[in-house]
PDB file of N, CA and C in Angstrom:
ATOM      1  N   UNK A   1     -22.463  46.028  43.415  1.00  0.00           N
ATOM      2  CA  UNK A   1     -22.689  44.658  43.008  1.00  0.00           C
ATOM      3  C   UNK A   1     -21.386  44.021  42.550  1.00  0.00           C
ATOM      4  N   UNK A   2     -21.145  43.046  42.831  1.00  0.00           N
ATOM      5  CA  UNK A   2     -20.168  42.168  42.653  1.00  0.00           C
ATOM      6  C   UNK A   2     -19.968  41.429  40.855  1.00  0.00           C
ATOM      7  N   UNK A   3     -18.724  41.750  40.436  1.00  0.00           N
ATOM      8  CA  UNK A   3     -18.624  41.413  39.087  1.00  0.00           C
ATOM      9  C   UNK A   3     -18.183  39.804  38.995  1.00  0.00           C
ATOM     10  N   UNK A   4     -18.101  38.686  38.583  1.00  0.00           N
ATOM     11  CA  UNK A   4     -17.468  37.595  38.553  1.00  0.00           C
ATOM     12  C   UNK A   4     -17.030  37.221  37.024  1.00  0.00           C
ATOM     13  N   UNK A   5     -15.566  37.181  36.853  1.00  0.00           N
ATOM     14  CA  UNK A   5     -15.055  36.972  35.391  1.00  0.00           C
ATOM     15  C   UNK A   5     -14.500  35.463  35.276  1.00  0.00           C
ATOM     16  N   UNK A   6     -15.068  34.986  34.829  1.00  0.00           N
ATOM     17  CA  UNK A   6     -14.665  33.011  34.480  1.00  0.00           C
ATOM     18  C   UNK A   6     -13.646  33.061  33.477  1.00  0.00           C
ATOM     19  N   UNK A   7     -11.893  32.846  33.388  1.00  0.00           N
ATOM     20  CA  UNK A   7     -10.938  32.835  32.589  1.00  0.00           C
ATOM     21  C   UNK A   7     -11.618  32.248  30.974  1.00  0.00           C
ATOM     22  N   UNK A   8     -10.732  33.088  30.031  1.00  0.00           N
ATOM     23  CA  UNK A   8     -11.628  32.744  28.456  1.00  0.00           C
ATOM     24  C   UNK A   8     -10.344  32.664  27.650  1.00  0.00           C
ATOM     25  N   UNK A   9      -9.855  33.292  26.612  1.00  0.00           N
ATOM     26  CA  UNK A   9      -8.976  33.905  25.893  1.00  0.00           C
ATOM     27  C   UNK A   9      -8.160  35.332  26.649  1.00  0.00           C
ATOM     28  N   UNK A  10      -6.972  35.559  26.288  1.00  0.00           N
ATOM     29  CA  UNK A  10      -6.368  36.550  26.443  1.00  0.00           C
ATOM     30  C   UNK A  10      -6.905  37.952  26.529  1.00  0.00           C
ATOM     31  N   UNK A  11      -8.041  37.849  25.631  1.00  0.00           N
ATOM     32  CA  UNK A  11      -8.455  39.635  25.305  1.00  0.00           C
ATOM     33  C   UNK A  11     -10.296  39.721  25.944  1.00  0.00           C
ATOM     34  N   UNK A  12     -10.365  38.292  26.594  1.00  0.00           N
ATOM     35  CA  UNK A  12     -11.631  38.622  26.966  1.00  0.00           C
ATOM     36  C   UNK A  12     -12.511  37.059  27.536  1.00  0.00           C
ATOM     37  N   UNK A  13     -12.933  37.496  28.240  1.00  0.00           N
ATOM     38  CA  UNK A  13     -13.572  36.563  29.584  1.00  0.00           C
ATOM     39  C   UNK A  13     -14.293  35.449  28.791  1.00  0.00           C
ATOM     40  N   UNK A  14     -14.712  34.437  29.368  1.00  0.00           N
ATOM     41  CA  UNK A  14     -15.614  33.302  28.662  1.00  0.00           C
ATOM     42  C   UNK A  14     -17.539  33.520  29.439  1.00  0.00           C
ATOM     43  N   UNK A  15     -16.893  34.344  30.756  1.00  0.00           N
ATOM     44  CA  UNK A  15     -18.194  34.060  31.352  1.00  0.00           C
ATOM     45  C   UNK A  15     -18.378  35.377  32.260  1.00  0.00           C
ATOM     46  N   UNK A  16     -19.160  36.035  32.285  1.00  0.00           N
ATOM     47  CA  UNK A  16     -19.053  37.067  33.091  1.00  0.00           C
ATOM     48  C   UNK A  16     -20.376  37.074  34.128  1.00  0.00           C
ATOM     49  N   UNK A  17     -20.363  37.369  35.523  1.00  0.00           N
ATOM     50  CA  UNK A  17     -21.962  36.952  36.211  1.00  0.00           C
ATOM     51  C   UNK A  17     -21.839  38.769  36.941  1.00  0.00           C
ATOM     52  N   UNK A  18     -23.400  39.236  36.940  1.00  0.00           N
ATOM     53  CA  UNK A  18     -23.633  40.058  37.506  1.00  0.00           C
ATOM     54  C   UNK A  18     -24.786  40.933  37.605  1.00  0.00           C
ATOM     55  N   UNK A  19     -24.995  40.655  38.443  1.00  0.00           N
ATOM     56  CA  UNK A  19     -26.240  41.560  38.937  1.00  0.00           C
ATOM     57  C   UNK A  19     -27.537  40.158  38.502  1.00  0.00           C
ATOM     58  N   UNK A  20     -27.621  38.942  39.054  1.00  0.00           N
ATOM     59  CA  UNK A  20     -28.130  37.777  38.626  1.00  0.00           C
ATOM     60  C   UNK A  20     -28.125  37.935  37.058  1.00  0.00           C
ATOM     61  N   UNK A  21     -27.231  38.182  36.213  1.00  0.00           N
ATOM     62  CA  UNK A  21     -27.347  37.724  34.936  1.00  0.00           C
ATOM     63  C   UNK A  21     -26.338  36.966  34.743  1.00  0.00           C
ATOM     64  N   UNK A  22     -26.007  36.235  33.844  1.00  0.00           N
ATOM     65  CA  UNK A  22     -24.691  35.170  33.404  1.00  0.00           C
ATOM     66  C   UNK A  22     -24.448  35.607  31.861  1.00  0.00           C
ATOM     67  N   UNK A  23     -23.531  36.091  31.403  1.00  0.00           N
ATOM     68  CA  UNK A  23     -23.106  36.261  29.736  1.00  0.00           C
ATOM     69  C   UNK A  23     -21.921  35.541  29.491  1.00  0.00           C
ATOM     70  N   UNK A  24     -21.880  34.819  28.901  1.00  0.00           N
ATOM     71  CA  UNK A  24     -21.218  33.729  27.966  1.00  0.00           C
ATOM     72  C   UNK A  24     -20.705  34.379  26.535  1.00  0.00           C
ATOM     73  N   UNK A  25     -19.571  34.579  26.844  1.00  0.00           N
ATOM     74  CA  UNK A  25     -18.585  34.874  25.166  1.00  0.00           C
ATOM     75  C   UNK A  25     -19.647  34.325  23.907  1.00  0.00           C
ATOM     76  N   UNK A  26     -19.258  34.798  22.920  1.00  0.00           N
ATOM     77  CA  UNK A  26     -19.538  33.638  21.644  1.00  0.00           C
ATOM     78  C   UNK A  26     -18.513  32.914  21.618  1.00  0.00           C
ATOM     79  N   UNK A  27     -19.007  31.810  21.160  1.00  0.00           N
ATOM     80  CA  UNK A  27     -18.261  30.693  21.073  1.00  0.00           C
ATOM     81  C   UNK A  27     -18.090  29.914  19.773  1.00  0.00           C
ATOM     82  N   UNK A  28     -16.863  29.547  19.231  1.00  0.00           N
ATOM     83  CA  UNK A  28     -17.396  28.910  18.014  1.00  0.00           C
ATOM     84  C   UNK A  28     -16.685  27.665  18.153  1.00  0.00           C
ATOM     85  N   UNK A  29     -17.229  26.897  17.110  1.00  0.00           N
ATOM     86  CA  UNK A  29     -16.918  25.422  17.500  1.00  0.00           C
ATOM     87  C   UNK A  29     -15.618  24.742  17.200  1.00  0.00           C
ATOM     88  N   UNK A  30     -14.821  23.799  18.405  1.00  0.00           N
ATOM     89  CA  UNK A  30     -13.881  23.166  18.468  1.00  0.00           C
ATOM     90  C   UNK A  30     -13.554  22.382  17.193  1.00  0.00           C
ATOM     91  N   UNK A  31     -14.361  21.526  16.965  1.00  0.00           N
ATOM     92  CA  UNK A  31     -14.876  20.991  16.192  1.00  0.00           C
ATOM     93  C   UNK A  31     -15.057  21.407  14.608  1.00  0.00           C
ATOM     94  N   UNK A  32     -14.251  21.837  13.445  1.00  0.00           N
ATOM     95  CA  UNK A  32     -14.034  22.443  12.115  1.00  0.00           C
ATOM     96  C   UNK A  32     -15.058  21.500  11.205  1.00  0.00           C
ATOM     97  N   UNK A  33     -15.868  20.294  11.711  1.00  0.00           N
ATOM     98  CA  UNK A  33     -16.314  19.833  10.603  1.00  0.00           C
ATOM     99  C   UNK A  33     -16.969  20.480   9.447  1.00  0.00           C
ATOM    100  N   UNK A  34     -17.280  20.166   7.853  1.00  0.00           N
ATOM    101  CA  UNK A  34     -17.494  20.960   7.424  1.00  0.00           C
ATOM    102  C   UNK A  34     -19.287  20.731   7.361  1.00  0.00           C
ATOM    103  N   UNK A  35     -19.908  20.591   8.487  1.00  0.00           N
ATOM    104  CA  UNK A  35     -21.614  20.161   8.529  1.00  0.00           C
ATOM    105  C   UNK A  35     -21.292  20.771   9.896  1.00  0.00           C
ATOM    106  N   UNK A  36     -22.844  22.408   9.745  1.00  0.00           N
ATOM    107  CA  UNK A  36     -23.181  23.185  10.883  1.00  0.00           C
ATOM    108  C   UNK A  36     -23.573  22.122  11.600  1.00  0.00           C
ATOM    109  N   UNK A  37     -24.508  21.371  11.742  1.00  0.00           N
ATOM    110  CA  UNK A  37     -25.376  20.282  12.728  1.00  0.00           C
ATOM    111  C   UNK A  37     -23.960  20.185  13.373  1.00  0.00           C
ATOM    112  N   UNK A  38     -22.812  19.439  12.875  1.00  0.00           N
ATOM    113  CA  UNK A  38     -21.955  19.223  13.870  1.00  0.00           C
ATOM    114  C   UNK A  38     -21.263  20.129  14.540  1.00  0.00           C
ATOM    115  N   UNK A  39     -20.626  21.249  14.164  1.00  0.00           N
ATOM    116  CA  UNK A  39     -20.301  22.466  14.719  1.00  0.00           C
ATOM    117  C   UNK A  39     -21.339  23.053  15.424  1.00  0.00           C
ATOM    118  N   UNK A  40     -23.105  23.373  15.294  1.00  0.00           N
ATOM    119  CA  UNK A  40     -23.895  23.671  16.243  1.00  0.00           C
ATOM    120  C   UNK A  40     -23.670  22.272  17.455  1.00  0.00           C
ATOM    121  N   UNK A  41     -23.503  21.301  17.386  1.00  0.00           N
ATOM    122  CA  UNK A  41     -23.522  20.495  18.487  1.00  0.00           C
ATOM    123  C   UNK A  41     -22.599  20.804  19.599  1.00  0.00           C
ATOM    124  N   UNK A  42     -20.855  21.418  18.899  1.00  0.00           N
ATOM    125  CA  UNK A  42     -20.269  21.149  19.354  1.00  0.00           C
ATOM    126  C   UNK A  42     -20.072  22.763  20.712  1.00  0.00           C
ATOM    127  N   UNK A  43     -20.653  23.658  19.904  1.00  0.00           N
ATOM    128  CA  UNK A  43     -20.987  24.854  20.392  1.00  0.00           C
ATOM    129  C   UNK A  43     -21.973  24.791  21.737  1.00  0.00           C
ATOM    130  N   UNK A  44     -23.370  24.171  21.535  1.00  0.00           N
ATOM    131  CA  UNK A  44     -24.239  23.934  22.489  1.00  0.00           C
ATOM    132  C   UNK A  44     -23.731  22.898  23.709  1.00  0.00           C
ATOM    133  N   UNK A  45     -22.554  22.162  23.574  1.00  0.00           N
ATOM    134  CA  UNK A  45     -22.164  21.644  24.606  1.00  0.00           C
ATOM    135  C   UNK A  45     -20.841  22.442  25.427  1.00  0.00           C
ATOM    136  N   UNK A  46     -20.469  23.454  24.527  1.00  0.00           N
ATOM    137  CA  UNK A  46     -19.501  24.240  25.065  1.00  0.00           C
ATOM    138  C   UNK A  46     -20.583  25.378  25.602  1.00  0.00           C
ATOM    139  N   UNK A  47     -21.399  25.777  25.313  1.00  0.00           N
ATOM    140  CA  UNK A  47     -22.319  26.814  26.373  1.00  0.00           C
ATOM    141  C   UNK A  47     -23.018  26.141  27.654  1.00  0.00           C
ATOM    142  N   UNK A  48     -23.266  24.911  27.866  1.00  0.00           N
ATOM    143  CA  UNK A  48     -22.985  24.160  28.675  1.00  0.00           C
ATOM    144  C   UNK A  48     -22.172  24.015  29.648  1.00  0.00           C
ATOM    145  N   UNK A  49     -21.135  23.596  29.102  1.00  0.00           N
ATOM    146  CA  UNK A  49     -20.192  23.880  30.395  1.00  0.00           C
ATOM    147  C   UNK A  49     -19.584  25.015  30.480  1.00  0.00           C
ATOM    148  N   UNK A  50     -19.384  26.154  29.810  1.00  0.00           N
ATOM    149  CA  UNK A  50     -19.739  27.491  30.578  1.00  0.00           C
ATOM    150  C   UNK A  50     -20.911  28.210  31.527  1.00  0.00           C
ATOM    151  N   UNK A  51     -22.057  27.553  31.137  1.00  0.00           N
ATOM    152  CA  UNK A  51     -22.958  27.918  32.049  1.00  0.00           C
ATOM    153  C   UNK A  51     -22.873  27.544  33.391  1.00  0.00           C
ATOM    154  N   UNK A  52     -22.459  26.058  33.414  1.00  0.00           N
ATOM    155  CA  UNK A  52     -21.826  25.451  34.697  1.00  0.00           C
ATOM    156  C   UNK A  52     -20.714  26.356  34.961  1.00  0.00           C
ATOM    157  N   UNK A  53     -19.413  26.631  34.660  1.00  0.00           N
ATOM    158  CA  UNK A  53     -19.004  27.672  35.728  1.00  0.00           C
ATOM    159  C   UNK A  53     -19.873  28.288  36.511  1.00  0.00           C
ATOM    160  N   UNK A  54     -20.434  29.115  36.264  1.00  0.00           N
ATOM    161  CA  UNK A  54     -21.433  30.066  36.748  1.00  0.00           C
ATOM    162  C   UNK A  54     -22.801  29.085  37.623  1.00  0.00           C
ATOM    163  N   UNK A  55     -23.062  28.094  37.752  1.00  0.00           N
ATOM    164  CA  UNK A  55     -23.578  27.079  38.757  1.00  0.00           C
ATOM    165  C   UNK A  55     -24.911  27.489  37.630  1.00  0.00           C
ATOM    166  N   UNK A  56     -25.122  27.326  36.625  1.00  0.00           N
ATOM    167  CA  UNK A  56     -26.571  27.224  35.985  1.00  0.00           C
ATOM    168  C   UNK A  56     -26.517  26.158  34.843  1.00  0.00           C
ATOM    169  N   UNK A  57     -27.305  26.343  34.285  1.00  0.00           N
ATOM    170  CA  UNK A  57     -27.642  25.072  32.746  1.00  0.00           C
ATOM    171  C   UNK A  57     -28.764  25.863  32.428  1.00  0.00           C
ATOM    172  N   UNK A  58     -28.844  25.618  30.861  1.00  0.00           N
ATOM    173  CA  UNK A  58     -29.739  25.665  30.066  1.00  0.00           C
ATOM    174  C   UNK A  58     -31.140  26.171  30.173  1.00  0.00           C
ATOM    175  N   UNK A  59     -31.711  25.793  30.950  1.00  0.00           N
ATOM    176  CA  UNK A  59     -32.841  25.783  31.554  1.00  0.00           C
ATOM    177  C   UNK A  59     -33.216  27.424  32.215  1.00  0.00           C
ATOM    178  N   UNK A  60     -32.071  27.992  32.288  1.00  0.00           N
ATOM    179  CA  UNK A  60     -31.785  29.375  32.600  1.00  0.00           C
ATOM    180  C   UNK A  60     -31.535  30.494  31.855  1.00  0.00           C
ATOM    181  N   UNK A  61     -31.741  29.749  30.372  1.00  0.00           N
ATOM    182  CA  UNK A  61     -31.221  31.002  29.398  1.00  0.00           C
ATOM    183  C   UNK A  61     -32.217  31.721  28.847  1.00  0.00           C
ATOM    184  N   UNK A  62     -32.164  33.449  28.821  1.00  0.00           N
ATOM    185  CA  UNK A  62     -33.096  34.174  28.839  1.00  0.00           C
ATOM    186  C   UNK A  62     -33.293  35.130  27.113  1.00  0.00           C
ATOM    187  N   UNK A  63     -31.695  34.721  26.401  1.00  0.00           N
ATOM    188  CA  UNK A  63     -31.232  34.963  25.651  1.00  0.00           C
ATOM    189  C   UNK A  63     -30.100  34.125  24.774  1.00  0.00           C
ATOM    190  N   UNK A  64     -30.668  33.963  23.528  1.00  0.00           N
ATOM    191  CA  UNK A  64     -29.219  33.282  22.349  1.00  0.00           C
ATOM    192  C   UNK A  64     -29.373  34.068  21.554  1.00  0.00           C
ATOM    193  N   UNK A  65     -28.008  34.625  20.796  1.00  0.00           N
ATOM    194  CA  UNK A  65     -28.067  35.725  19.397  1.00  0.00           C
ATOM    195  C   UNK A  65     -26.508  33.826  18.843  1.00  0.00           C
ATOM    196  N   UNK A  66     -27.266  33.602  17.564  1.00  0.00           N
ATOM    197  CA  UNK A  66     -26.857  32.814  16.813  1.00  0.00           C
ATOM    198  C   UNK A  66     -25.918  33.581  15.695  1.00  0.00           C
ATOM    199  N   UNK A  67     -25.096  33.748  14.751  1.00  0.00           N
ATOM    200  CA  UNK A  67     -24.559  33.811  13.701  1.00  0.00           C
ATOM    201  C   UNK A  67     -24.128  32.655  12.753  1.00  0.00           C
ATOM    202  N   UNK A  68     -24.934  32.979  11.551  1.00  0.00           N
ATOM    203  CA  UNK A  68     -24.641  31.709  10.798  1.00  0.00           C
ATOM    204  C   UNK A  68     -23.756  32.176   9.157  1.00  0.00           C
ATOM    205  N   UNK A  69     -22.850  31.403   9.151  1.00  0.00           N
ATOM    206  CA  UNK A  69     -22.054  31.957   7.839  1.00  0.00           C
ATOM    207  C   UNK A  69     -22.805  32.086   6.327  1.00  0.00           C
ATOM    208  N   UNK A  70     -23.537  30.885   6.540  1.00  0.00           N
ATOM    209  CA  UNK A  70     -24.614  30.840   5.478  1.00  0.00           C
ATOM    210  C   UNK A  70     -26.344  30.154   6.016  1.00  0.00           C
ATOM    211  N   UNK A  71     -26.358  31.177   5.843  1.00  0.00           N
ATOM    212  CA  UNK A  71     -27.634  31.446   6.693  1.00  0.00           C
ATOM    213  C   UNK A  71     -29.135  30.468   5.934  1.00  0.00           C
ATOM    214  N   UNK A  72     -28.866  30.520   4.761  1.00  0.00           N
ATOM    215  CA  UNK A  72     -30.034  29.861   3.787  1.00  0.00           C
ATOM    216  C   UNK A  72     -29.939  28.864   3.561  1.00  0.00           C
ATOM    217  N   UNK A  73     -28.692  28.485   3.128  1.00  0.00           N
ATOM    218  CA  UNK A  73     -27.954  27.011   3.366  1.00  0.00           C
ATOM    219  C   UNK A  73     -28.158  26.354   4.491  1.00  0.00           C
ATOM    220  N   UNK A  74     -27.754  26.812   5.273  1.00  0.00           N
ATOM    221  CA  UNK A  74     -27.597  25.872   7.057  1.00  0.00           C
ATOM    222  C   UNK A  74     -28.816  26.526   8.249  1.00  0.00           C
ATOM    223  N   UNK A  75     -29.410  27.043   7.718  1.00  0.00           N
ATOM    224  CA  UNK A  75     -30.485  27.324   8.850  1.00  0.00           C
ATOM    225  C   UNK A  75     -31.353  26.225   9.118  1.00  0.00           C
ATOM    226  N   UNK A  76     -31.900  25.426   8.485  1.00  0.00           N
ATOM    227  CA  UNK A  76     -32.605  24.076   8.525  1.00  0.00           C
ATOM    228  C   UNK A  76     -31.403  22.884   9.569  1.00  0.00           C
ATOM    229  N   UNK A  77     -30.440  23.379   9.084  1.00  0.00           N
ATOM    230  CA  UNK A  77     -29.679  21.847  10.223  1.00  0.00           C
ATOM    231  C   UNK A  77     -29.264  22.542  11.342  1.00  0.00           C
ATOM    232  N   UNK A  78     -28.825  23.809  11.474  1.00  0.00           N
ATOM    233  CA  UNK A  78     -28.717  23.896  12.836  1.00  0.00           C
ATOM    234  C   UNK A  78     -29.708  24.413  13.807  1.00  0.00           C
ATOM    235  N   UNK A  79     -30.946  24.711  13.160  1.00  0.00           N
ATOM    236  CA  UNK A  79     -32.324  25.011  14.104  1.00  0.00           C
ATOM    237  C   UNK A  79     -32.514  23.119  14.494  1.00  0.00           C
ATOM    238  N   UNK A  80     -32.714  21.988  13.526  1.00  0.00           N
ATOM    239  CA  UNK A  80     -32.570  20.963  13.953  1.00  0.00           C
ATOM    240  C   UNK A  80     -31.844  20.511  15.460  1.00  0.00           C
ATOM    241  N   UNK A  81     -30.361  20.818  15.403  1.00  0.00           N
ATOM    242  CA  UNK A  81     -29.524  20.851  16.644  1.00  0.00           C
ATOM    243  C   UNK A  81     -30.076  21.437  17.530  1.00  0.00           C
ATOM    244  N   UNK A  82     -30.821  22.463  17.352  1.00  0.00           N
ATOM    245  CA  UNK A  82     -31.056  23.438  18.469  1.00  0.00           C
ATOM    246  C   UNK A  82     -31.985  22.420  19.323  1.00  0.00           C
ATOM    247  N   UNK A  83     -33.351  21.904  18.631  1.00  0.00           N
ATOM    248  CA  UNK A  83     -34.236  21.278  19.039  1.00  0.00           C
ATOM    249  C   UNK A  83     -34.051  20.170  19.992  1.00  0.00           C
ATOM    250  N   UNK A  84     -32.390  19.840  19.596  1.00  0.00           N
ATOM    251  CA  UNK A  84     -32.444  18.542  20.356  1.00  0.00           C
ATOM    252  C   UNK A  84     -31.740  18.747  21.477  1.00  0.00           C
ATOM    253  N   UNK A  85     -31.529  20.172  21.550  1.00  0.00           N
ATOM    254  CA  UNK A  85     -30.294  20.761  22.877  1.00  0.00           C
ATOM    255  C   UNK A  85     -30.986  21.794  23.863  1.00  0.00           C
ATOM    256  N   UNK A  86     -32.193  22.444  22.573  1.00  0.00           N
ATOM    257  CA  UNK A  86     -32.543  23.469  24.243  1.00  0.00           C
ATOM    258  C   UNK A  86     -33.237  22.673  24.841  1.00  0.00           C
ATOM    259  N   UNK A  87     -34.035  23.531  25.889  1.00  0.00           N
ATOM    260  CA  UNK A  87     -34.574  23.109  27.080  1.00  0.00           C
ATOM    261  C   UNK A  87     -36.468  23.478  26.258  1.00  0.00           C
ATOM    262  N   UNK A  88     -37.091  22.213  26.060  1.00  0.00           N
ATOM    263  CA  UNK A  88     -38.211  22.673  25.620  1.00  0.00           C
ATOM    264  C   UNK A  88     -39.491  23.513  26.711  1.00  0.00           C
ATOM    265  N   UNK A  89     -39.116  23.523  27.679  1.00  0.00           N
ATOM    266  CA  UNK A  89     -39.720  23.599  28.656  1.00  0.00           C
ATOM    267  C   UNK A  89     -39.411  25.162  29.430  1.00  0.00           C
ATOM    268  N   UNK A  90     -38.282  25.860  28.964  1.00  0.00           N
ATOM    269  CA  UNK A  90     -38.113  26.902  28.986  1.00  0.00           C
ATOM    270  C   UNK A  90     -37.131  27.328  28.195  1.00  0.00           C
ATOM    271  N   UNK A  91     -37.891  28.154  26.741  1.00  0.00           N
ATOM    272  CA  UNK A  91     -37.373  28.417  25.678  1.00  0.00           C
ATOM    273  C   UNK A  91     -37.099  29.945  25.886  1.00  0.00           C
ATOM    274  N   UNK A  92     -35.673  30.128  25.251  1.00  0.00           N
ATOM    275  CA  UNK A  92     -35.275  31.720  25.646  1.00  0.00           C
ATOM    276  C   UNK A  92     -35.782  32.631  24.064  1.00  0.00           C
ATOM    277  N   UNK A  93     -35.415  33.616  24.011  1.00  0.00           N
ATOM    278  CA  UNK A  93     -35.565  34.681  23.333  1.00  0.00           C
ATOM    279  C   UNK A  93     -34.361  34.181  21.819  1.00  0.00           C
ATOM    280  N   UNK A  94     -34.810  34.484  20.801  1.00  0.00           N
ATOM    281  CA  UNK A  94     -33.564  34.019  19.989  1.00  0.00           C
ATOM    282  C   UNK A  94     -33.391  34.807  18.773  1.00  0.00           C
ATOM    283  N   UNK A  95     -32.499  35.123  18.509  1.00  0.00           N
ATOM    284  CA  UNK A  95     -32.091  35.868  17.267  1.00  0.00           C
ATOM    285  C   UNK A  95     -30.883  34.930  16.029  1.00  0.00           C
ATOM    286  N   UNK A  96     -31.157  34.840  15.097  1.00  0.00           N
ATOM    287  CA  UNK A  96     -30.264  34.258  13.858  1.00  0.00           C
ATOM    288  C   UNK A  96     -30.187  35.122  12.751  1.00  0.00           C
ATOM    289  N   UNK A  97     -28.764  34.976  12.494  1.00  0.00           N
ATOM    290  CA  UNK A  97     -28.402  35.775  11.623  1.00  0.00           C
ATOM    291  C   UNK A  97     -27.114  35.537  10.781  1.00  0.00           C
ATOM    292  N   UNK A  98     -26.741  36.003   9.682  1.00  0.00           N
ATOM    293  CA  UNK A  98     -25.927  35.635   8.747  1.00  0.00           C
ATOM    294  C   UNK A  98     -24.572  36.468   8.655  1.00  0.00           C
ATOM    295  N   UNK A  99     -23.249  36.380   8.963  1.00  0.00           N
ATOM    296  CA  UNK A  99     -22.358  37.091   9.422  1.00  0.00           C
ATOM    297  C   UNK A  99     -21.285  36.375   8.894  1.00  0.00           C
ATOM    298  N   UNK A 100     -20.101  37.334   8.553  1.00  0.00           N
ATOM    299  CA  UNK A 100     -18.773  36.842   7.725  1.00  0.00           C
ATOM    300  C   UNK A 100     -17.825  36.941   9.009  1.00  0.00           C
ATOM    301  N   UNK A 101     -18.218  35.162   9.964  1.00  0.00           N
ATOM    302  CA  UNK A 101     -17.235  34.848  10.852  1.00  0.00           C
ATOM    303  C   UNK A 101     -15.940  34.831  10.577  1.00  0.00           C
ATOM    304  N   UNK A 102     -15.322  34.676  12.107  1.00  0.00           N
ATOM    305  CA  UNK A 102     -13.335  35.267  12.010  1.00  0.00           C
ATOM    306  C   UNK A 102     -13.026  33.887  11.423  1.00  0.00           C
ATOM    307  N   UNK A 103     -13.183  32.953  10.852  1.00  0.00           N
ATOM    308  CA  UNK A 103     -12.504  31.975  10.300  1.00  0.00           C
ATOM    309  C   UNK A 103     -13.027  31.233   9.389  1.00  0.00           C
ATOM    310  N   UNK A 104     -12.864  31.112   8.069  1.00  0.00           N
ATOM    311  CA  UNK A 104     -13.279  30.746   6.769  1.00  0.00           C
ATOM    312  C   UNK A 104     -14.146  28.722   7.462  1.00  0.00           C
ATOM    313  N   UNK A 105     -13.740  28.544   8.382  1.00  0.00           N
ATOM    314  CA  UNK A 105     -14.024  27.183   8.275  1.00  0.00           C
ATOM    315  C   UNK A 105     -14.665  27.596   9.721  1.00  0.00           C
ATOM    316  N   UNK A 106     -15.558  28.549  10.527  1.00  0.00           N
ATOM    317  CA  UNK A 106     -16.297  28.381  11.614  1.00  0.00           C
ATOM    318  C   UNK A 106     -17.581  28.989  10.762  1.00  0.00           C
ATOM    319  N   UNK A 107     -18.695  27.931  10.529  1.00  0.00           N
ATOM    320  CA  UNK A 107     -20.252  28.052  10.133  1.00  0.00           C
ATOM    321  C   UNK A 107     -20.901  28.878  11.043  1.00  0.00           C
ATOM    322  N   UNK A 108     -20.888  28.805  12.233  1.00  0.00           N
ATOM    323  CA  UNK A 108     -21.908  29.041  13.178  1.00  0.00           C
ATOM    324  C   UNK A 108     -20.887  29.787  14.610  1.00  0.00           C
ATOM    325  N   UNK A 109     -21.776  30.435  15.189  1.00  0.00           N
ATOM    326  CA  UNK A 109     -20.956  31.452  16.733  1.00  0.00           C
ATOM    327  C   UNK A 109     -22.072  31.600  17.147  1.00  0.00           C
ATOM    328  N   UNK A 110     -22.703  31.308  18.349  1.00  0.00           N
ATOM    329  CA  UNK A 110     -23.536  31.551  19.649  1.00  0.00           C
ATOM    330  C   UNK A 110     -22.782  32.505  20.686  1.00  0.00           C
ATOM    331  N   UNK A 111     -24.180  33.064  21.245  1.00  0.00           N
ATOM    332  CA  UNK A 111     -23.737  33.907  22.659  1.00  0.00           C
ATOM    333  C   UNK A 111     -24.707  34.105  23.249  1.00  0.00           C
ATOM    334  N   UNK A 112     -24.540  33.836  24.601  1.00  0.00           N
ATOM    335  CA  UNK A 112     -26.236  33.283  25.151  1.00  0.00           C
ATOM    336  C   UNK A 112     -25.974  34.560  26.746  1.00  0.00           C
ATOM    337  N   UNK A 113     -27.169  34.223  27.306  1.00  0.00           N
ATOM    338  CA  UNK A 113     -27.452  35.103  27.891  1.00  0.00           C
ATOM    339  C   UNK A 113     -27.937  34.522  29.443  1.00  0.00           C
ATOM    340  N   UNK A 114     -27.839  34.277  30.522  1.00  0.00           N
ATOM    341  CA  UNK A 114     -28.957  33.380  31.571  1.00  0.00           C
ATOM    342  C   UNK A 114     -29.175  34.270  32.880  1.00  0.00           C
ATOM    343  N   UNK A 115     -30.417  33.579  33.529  1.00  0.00           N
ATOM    344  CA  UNK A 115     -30.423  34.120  34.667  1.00  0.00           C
ATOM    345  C   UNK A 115     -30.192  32.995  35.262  1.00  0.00           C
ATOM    346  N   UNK A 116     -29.250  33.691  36.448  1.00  0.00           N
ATOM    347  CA  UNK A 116     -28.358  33.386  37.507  1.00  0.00           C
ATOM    348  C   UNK A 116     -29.428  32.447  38.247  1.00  0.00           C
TER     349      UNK A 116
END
């Protein structure tokens, strides 16, 4: 089976396709504001156009594992974001969780999962 690696960072791919699955890096947001809603926004439009490398969208994802810096605090605004970004019509599998991300000012890191 054929591997396909979509250019990411130096130490590791943004998009990897194989065997009809699509895996998408985590990603954390461009965007430093200090409100998850806006950093989840800015994340869900960057899994977006990674999914497009790979010729899919949203509508294809079979899997999201979320990390949230403060999980009790910001779980209410970025499940909000979520609502207004997934695909209600085919909702994937989801996991959230509370994790001491690589940068004092990234709230939130997604890593999603799709079929091809």
């Amino acid at each position: 089976m054929t591997i396909t690696r979509h250019a990411g960072l130096a130490v590791f791919s943004s998009v990897v396709e194989h065997g009809g699955v699509v895996y998408v890096s985590g990603l954390v947001p461009k965007e430093r504001s200090p409100d998850v809603a806006t950093q989840a926004k800015d994340v869900f439009k960057q899994i977006d156009e990674n999914l497009a490398k790979a010729g899919v969208d949203k509508s294809r994802l079979l899997k999201v594992e979320i990390w949230l810096k403060h999980i009790e605090r910001d779980f209410a605004a970025m499940n909000a974001a979520w609502l207004e970004w997934v695909d209600p019509a085919n909702l994937p599998v989801r996991v959230t969780s509370e994790a001491n991300l690589a940068s004092s000012d990234v709230l939130i890191e997604v890593m999603v999962t799709a079929a091809k």
